[in-house]
Protein backbone atom coordinates (compact mmCIF):
# COMPACT_ATOMS: atom_id res chain seq x y z
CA UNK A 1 -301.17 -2.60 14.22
CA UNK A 2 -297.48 -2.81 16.22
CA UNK A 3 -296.56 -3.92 19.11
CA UNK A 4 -296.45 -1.76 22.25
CA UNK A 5 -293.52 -1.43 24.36
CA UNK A 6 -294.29 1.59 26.57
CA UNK A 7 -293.51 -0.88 29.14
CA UNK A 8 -290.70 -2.48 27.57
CA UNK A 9 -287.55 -3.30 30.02
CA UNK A 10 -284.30 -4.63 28.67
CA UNK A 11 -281.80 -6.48 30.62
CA UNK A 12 -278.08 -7.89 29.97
CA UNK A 13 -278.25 -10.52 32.57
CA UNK A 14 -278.02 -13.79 31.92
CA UNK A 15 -278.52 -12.81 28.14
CA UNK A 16 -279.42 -9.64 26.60
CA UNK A 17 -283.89 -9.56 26.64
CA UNK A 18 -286.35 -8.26 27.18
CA UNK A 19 -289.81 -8.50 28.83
CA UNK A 20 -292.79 -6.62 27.32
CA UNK A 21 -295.98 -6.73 29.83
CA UNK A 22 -299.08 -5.82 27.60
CA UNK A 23 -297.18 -6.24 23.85
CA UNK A 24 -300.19 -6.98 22.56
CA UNK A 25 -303.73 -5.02 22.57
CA UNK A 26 -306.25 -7.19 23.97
CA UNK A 27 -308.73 -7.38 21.54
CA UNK A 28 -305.74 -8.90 19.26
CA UNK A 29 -305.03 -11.12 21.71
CA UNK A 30 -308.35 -12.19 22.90
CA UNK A 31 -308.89 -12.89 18.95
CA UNK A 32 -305.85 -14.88 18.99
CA UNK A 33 -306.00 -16.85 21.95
CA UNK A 34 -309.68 -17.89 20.37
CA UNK A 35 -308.00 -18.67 17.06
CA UNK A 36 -305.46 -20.91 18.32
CA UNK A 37 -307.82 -22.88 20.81
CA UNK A 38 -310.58 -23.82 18.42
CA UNK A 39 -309.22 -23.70 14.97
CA UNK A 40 -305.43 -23.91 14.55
CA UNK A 41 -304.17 -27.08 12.56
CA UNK A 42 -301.11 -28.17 14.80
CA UNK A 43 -298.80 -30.40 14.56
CA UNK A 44 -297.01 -32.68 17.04
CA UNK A 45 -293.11 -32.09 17.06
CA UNK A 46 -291.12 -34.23 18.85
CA UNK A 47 -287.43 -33.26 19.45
CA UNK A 48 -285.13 -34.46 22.13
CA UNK A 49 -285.85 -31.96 24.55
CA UNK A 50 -289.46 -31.02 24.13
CA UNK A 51 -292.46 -32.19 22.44
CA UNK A 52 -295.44 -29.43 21.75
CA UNK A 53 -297.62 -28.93 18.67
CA UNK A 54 -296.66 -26.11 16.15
CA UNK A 55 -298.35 -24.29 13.10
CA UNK A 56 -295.81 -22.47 10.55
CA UNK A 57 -297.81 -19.14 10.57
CA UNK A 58 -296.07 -17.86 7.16
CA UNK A 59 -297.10 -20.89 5.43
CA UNK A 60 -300.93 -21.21 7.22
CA UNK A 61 -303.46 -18.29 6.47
CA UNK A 62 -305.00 -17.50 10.11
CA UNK A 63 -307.92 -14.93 9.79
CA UNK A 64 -308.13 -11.65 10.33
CA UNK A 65 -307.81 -10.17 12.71
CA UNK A 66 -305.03 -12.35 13.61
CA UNK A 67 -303.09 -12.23 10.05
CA UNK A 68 -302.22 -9.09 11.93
CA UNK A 69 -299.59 -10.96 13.91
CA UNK A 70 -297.28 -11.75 10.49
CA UNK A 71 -298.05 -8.56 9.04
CA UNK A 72 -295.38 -6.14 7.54
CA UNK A 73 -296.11 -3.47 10.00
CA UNK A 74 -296.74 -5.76 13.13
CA UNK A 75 -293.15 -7.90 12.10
CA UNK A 76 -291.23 -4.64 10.92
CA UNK A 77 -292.47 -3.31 14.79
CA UNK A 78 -291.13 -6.72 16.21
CA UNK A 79 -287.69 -6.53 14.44
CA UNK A 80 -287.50 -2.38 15.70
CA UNK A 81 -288.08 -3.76 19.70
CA UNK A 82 -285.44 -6.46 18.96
CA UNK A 83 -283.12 -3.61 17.51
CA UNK A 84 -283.66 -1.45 19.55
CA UNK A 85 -283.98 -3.17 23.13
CA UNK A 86 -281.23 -5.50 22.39
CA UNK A 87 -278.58 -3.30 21.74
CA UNK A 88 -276.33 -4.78 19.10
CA UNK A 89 -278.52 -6.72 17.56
CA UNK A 90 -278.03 -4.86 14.28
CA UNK A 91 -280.24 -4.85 11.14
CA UNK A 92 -282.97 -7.88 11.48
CA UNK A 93 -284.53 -10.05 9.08
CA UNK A 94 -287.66 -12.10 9.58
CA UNK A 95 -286.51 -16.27 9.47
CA UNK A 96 -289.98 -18.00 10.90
CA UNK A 97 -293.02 -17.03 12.92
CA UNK A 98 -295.09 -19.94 14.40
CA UNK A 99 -296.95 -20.96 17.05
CA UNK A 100 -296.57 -23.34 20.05
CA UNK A 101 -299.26 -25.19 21.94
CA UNK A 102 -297.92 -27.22 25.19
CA UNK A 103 -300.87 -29.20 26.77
CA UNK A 104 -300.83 -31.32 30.06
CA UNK A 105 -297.50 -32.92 30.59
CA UNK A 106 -295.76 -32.08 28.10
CA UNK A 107 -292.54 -29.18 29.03
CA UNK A 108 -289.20 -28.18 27.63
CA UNK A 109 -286.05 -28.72 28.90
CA UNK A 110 -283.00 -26.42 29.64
CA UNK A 111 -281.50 -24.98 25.95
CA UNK A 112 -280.16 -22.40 24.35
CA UNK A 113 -281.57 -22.41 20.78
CA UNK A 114 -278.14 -21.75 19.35
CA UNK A 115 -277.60 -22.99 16.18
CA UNK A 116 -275.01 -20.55 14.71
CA UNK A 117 -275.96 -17.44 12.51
CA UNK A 118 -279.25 -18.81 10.64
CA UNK A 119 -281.18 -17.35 14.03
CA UNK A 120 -279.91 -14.97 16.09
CA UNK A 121 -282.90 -13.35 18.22
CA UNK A 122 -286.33 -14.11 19.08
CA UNK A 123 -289.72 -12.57 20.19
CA UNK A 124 -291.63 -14.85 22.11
CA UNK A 125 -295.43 -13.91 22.41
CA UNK A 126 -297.88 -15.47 25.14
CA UNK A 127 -301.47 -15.94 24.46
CA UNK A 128 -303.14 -17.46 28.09
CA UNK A 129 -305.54 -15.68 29.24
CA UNK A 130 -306.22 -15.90 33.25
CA UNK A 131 -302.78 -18.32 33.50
CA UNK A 132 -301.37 -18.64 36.77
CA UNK A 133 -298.77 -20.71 38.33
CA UNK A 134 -300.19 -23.41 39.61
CA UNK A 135 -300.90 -24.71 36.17
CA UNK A 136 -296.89 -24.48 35.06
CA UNK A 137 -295.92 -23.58 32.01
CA UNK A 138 -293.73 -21.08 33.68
CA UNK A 139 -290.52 -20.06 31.46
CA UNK A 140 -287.59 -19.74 33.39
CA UNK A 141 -283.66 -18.24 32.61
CA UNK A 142 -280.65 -20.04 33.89
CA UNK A 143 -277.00 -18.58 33.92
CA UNK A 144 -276.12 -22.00 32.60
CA UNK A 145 -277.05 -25.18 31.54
CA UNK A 146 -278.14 -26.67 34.76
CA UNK A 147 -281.37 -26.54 36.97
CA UNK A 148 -279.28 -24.79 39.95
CA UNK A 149 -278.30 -21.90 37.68
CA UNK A 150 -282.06 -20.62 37.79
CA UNK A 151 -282.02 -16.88 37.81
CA UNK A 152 -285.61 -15.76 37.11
CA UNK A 153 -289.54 -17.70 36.63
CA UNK A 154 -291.27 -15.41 34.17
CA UNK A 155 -294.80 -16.17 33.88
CA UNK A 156 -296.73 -16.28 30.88
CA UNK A 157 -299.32 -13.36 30.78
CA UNK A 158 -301.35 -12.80 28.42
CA UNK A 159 -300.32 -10.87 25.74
CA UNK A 160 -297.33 -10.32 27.07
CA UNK A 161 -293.88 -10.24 25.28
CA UNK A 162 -290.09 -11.84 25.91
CA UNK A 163 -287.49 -11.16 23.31
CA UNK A 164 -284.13 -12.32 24.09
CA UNK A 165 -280.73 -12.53 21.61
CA UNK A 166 -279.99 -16.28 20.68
CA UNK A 167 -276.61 -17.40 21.72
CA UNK A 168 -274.53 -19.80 23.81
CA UNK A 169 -275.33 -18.21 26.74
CA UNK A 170 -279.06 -18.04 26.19
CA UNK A 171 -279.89 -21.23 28.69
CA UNK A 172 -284.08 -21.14 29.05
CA UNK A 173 -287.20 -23.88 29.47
CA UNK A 174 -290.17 -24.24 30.22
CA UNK A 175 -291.66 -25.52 33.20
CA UNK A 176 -293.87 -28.50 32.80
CA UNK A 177 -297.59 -27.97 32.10
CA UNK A 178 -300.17 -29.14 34.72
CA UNK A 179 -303.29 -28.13 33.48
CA UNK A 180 -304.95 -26.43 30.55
CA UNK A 181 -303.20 -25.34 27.38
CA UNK A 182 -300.07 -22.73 26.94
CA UNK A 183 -299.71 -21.13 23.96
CA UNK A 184 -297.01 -19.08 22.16
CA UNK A 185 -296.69 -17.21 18.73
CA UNK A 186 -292.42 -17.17 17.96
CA UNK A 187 -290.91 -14.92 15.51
CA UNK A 188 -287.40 -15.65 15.01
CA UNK A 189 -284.65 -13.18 13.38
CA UNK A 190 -281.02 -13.63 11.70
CA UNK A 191 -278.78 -10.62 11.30
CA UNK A 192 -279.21 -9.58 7.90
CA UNK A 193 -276.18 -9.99 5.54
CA UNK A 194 -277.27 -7.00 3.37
């Protein structure tokens, strides 16, 4: 199983990403969403900006068919769409995969993820089926590091993919959650040193 980017587009504004509409087949993603609703172990995380619950998916055993999702061939597909759509990004290497679960109230605020050269690009993966934006949970892509810079509201379909290359420029957040439960499987990437 790898990811499927016949719809794939690529931009270079704000940041260099990517949006991927229907990334994932949906029996996969059916499967998942049902995985991480009713039997995911997660774990509240609470950082200055945000606060959501997270499951390390290389160090947690999720069943098949979702093991799938941190397989060789479904990660080696991610890191090829990062490569590949991105432009520069040069030869990936696999850092972390988890998952993200915001519920009711809880949101994340305007950042940029850059830490230096330990992660340099991401693939972020939605799993919310029949979402729409009434319910928030909306990510959205500034130009900078304030509210007014807002350039674009992407909303989280199901399935659907966003990669984007990590830097200082890479301002994003999340719109509070009203209702319901958003969820998210990240895989992050460094350039490799190889």
């Amino acid at each position: 199983m790898t990811p499927n980017l016949d719809r794939a587009q690529a931009a270079q504004d704000p940041f260099p990403h990517f949006r991927a509409p229907g990334l994932i087949e949906p029996g996969l993603a059916g499967a998942t969403l049902a995985w991480l609703r009713d039997e995911a172990d997660w774990r509240l995380r609470v950082e200055d900006f945000y606060e959501q619950h997270e499951i390390d998916l290389l160090g947690a055993t999720p069943p098949a068919p979702v093991a799938d999702l941190v397989s060789d061939a479904f990660v080696g597909g991610v890191r090829q769409a990062l490569e590949r759509l991105l432009y520069d990004a040069g030869p990936l290497e696999l850092v972390g995969a988890c998952a993200h679960r915001l519920t009711a109230g809880q949101t994340i605020r305007i950042h940029n993820d850059h830490i230096g050269e330990e992660e340099t690009h991401r693939l972020l993966v939605q799993f919310n089926e029949g979402w729409s934006a009434d319910r928030g949970g909306l990510l959205m892509i500034f130009a900078g590091d304030a509210p007014e810079t807002l350039v674009d509201v992407i909303m989280p379909e199901h399935g659907s993919g966003f990669g984007f290359e990590i830097s200082a420029r890479s301002h994003h957040a999340v719109s509070t959650v009203r209702s319901g439960e958003r969820f998210t499987v990240v895989y992050t990437f460094r350039r490799s040193v190889a």
